[in-house]
Every structure is written in C-alpha cells, then in structure tokens.
PDB file of N, CA and C in Angstrom:
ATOM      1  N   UNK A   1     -16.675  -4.443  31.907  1.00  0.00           N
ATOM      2  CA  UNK A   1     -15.792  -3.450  31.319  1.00  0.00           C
ATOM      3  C   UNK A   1     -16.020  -3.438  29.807  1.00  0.00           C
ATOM      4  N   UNK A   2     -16.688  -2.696  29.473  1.00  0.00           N
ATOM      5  CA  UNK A   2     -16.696  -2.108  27.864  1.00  0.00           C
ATOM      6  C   UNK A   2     -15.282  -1.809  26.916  1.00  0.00           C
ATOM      7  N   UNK A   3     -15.337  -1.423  26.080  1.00  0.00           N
ATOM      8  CA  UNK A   3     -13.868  -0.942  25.187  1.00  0.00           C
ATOM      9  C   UNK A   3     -14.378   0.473  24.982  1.00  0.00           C
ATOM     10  N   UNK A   4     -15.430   1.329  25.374  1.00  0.00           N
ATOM     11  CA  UNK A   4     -15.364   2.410  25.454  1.00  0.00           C
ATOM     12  C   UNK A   4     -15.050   2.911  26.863  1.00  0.00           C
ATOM     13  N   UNK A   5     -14.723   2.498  27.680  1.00  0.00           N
ATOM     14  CA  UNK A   5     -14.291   2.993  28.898  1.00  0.00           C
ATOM     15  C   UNK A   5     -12.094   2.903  29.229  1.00  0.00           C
ATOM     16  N   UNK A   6     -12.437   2.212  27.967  1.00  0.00           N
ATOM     17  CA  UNK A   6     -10.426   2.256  27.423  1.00  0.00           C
ATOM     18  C   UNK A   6      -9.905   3.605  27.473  1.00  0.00           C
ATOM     19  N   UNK A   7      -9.193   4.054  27.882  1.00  0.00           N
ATOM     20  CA  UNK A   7      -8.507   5.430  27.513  1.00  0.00           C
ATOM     21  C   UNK A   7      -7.207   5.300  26.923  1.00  0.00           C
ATOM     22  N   UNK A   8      -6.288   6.722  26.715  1.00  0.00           N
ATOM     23  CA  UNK A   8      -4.832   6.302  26.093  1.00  0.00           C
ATOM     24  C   UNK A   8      -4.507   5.675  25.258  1.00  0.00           C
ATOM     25  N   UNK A   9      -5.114   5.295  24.253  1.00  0.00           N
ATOM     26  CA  UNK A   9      -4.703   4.539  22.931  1.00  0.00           C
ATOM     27  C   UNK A   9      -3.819   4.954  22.244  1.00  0.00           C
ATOM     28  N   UNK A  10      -2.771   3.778  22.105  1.00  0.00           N
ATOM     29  CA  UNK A  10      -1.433   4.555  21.633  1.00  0.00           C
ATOM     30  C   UNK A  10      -0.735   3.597  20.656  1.00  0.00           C
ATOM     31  N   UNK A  11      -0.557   3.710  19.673  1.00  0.00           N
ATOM     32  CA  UNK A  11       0.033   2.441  18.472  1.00  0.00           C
ATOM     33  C   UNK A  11       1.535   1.559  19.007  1.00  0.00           C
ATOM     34  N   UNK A  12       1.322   0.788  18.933  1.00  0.00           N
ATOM     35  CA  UNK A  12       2.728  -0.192  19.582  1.00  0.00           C
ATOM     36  C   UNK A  12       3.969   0.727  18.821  1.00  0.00           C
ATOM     37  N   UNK A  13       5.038  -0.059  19.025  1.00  0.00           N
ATOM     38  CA  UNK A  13       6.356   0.773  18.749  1.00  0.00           C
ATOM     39  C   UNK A  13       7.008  -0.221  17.819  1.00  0.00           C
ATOM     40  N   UNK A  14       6.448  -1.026  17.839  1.00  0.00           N
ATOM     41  CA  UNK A  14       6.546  -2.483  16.737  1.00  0.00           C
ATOM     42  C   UNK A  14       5.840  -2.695  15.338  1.00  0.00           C
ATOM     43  N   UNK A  15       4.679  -1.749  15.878  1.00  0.00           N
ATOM     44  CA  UNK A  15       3.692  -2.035  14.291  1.00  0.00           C
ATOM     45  C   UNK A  15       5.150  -1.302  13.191  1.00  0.00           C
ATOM     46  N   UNK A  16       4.421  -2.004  11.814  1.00  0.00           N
ATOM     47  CA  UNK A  16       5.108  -1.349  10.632  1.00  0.00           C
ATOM     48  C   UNK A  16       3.575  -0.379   9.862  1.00  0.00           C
ATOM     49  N   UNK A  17       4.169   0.753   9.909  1.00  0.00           N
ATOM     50  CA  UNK A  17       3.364   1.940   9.762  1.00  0.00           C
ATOM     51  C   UNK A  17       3.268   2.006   8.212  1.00  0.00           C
ATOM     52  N   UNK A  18       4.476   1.735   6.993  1.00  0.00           N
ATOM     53  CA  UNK A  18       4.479   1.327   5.923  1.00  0.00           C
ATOM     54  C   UNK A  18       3.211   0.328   5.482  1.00  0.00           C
ATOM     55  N   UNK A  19       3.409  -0.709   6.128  1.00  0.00           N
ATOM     56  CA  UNK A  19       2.274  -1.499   5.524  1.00  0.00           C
ATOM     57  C   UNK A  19       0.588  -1.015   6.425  1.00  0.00           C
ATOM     58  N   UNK A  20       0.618  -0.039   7.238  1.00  0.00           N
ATOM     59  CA  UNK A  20      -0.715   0.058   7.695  1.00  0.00           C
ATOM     60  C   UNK A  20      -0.853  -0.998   8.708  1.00  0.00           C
ATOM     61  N   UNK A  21       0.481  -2.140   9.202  1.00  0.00           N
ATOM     62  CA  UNK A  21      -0.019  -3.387  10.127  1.00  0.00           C
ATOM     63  C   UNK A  21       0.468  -2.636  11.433  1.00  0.00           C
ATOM     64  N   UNK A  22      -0.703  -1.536  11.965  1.00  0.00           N
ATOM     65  CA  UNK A  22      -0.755  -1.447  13.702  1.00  0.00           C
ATOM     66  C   UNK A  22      -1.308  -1.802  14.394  1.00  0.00           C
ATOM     67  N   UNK A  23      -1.301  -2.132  15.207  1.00  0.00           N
ATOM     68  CA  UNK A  23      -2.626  -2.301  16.507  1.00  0.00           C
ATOM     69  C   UNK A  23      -2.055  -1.286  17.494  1.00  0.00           C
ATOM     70  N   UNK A  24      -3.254  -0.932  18.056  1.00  0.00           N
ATOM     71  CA  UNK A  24      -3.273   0.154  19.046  1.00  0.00           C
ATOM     72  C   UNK A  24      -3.279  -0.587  20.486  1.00  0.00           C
ATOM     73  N   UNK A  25      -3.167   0.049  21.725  1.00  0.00           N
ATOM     74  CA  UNK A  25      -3.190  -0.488  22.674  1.00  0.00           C
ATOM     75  C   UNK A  25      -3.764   0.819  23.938  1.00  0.00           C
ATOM     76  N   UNK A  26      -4.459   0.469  24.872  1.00  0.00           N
ATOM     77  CA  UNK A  26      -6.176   0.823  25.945  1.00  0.00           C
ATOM     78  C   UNK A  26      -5.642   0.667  26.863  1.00  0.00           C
ATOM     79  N   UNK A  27      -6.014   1.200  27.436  1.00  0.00           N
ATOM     80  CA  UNK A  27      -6.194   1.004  29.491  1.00  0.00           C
ATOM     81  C   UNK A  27      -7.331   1.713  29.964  1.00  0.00           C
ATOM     82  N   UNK A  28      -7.287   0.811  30.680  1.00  0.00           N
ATOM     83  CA  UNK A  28      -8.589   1.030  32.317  1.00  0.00           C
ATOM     84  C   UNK A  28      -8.400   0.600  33.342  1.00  0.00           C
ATOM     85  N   UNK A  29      -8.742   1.334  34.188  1.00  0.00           N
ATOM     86  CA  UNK A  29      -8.411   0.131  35.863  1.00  0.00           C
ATOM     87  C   UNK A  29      -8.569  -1.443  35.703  1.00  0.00           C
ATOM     88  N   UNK A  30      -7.851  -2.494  35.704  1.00  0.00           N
ATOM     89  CA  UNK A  30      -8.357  -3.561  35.702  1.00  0.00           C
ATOM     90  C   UNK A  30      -8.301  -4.495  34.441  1.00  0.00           C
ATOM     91  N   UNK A  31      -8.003  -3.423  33.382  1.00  0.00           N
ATOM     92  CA  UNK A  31      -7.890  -3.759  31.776  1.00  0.00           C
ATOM     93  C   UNK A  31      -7.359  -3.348  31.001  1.00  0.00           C
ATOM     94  N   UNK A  32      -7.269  -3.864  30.081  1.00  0.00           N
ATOM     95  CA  UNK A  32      -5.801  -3.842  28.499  1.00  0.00           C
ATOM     96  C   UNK A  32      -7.102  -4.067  27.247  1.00  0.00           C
ATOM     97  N   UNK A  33      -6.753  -3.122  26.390  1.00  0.00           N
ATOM     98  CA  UNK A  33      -7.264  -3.364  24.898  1.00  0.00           C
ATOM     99  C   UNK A  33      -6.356  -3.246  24.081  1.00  0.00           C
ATOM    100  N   UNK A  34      -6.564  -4.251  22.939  1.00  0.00           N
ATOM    101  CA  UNK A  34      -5.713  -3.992  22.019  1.00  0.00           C
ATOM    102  C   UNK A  34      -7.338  -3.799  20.888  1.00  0.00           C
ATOM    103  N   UNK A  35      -6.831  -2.859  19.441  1.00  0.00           N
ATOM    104  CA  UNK A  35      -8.001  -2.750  18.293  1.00  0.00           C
ATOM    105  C   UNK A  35      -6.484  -2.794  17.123  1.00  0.00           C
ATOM    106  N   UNK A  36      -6.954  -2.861  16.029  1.00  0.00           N
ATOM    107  CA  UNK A  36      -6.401  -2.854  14.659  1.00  0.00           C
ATOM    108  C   UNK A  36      -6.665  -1.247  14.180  1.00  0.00           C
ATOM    109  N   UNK A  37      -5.498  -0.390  14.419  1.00  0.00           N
ATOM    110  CA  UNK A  37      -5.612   0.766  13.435  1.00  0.00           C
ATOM    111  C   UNK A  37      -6.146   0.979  12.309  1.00  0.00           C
ATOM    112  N   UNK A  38      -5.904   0.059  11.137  1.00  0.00           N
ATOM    113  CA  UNK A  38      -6.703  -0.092   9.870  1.00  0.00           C
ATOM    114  C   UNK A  38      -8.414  -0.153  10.356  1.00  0.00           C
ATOM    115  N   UNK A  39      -9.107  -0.132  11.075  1.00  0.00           N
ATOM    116  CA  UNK A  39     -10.102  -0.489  11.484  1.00  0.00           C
ATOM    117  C   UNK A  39     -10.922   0.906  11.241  1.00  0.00           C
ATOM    118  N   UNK A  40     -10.195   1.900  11.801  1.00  0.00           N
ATOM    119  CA  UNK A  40     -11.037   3.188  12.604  1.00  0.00           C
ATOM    120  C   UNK A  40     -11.848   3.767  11.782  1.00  0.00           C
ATOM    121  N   UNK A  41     -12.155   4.089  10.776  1.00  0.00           N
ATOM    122  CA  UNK A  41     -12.987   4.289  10.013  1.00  0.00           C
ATOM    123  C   UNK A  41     -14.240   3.407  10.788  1.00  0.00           C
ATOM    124  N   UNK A  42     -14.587   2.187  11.417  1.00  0.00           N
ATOM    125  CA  UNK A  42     -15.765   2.096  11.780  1.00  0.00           C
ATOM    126  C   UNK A  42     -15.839   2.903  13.641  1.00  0.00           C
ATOM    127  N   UNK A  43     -15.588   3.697  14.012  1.00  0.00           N
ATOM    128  CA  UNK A  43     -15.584   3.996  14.606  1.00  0.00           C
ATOM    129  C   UNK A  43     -15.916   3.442  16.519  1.00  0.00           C
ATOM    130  N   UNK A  44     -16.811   3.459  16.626  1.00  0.00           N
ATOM    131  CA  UNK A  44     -17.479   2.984  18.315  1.00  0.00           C
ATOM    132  C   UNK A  44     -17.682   1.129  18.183  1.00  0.00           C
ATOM    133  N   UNK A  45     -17.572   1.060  16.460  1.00  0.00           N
ATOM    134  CA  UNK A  45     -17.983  -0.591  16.313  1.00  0.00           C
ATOM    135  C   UNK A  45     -16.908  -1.150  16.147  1.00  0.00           C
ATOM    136  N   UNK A  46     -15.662  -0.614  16.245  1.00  0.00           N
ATOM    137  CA  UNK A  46     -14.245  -0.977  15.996  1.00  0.00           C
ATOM    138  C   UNK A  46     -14.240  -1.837  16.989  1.00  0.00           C
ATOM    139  N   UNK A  47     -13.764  -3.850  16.474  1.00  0.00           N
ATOM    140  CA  UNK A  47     -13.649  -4.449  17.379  1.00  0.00           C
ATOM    141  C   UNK A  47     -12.276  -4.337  18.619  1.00  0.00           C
ATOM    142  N   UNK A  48     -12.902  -4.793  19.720  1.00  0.00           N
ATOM    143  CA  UNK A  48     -11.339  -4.246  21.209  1.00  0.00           C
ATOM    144  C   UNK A  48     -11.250  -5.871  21.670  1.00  0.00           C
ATOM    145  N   UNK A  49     -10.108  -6.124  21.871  1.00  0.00           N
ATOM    146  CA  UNK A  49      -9.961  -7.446  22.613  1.00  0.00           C
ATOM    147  C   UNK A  49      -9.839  -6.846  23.892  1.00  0.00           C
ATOM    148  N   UNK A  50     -10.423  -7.221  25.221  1.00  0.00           N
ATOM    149  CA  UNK A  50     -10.184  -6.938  25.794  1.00  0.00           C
ATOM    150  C   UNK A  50      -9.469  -8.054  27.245  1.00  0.00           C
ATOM    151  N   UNK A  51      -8.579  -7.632  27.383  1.00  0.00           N
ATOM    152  CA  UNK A  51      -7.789  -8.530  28.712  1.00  0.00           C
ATOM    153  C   UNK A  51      -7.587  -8.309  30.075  1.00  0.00           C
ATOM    154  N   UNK A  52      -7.163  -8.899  31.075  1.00  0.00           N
ATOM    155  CA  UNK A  52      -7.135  -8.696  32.189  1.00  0.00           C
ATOM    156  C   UNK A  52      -5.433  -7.925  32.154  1.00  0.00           C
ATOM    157  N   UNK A  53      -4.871  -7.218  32.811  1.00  0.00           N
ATOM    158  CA  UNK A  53      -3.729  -6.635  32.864  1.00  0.00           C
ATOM    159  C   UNK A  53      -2.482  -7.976  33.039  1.00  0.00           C
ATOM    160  N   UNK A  54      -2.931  -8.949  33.954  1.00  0.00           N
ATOM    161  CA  UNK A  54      -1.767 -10.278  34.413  1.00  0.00           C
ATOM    162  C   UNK A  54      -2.099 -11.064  32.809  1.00  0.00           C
ATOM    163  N   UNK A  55      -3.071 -10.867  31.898  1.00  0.00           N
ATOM    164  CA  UNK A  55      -3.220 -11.983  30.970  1.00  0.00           C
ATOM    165  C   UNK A  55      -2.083 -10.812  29.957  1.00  0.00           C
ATOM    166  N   UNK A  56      -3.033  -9.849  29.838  1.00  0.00           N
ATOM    167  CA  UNK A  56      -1.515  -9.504  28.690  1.00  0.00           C
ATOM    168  C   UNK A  56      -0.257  -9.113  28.857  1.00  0.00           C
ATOM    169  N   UNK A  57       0.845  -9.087  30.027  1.00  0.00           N
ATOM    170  CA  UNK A  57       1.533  -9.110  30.745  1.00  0.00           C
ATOM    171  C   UNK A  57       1.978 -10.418  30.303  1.00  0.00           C
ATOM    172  N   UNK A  58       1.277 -11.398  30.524  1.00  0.00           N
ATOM    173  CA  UNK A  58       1.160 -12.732  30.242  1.00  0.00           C
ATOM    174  C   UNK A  58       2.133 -13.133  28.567  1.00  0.00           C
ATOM    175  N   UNK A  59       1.228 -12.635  28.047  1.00  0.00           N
ATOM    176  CA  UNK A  59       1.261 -12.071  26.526  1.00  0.00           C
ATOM    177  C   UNK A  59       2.714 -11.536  26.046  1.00  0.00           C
ATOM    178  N   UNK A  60       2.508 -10.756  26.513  1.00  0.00           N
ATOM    179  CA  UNK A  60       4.243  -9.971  26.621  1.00  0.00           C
ATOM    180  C   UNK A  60       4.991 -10.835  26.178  1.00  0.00           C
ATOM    181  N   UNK A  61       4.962 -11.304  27.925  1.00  0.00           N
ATOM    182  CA  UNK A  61       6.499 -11.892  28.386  1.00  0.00           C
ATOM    183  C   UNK A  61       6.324 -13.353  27.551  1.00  0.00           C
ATOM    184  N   UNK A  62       5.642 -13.359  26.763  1.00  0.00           N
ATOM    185  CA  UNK A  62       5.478 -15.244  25.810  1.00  0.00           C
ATOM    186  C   UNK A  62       6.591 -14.356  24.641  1.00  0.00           C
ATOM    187  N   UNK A  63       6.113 -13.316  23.575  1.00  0.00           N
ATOM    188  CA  UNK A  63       6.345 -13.152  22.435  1.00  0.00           C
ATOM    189  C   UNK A  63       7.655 -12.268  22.801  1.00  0.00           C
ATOM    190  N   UNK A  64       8.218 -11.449  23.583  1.00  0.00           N
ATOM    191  CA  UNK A  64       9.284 -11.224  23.797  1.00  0.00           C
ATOM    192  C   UNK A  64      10.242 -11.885  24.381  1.00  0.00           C
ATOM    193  N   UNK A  65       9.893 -12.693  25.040  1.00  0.00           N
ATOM    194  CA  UNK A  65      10.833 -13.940  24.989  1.00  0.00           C
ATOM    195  C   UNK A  65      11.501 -13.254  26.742  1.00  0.00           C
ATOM    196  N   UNK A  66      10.740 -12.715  27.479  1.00  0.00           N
ATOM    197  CA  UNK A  66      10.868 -12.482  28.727  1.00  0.00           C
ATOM    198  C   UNK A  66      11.792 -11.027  28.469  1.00  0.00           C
ATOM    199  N   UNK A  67      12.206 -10.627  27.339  1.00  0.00           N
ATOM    200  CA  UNK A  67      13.369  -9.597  27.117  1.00  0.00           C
ATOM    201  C   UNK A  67      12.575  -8.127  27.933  1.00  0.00           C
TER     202      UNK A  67
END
C-alpha cells in the first residue's frame, strides 16, 4: 500500500490552524495515513505514515483516553 493510493484527506479537528500545527488524515481499504499540512508544497514526496486501521484505532483510544 503506497500513500498515493490514500484518498479523503481531511485536517483533524484538533490541529491549531493559527500556528500552521495540522496533520491531515487518508484512507484506503486496509489503511490510515496521517502527512503534516505544513509539508504540501513538496507535493507526491510529502512524507505519509502509514498504519493498519486496528493500529491507529489503537492510537486513538491511547491519546484520548478511550473518550
């Protein structure tokens, strides 16, 4: 699974848009991307983390505190 096969990229609801600190967030069958908004200017070379759907799910439920 590539990070160009991500679709729907959509900025969290958490970033602070003031300071430019967003990360965006991907889907694909099977997968989750997150990239850094400040980034896009490099375009196709923009680094993607890419995860399994149960790992960032995973993720979630650590930093929200299960909420």
């Amino acid at each position: 699974m590539g990070p160009q096969q991500l679709t729907g990229w959509r900025k969290s609801s958490h970033s602070h848009f003031e300071e430019n600190a967003c990360v965006e967030i991907g889907s694909a069958p099977g997968a989750v991307g997150v990239r850094d908004t400040k980034q896009a200017a490099l375009g196709a070379a923009r680094p993607v983390l890419v995860y399994s759907p149960d790992a960032f799910a995973a993720f979630l439920a650590h930093v929200t505190g299960g909420r």
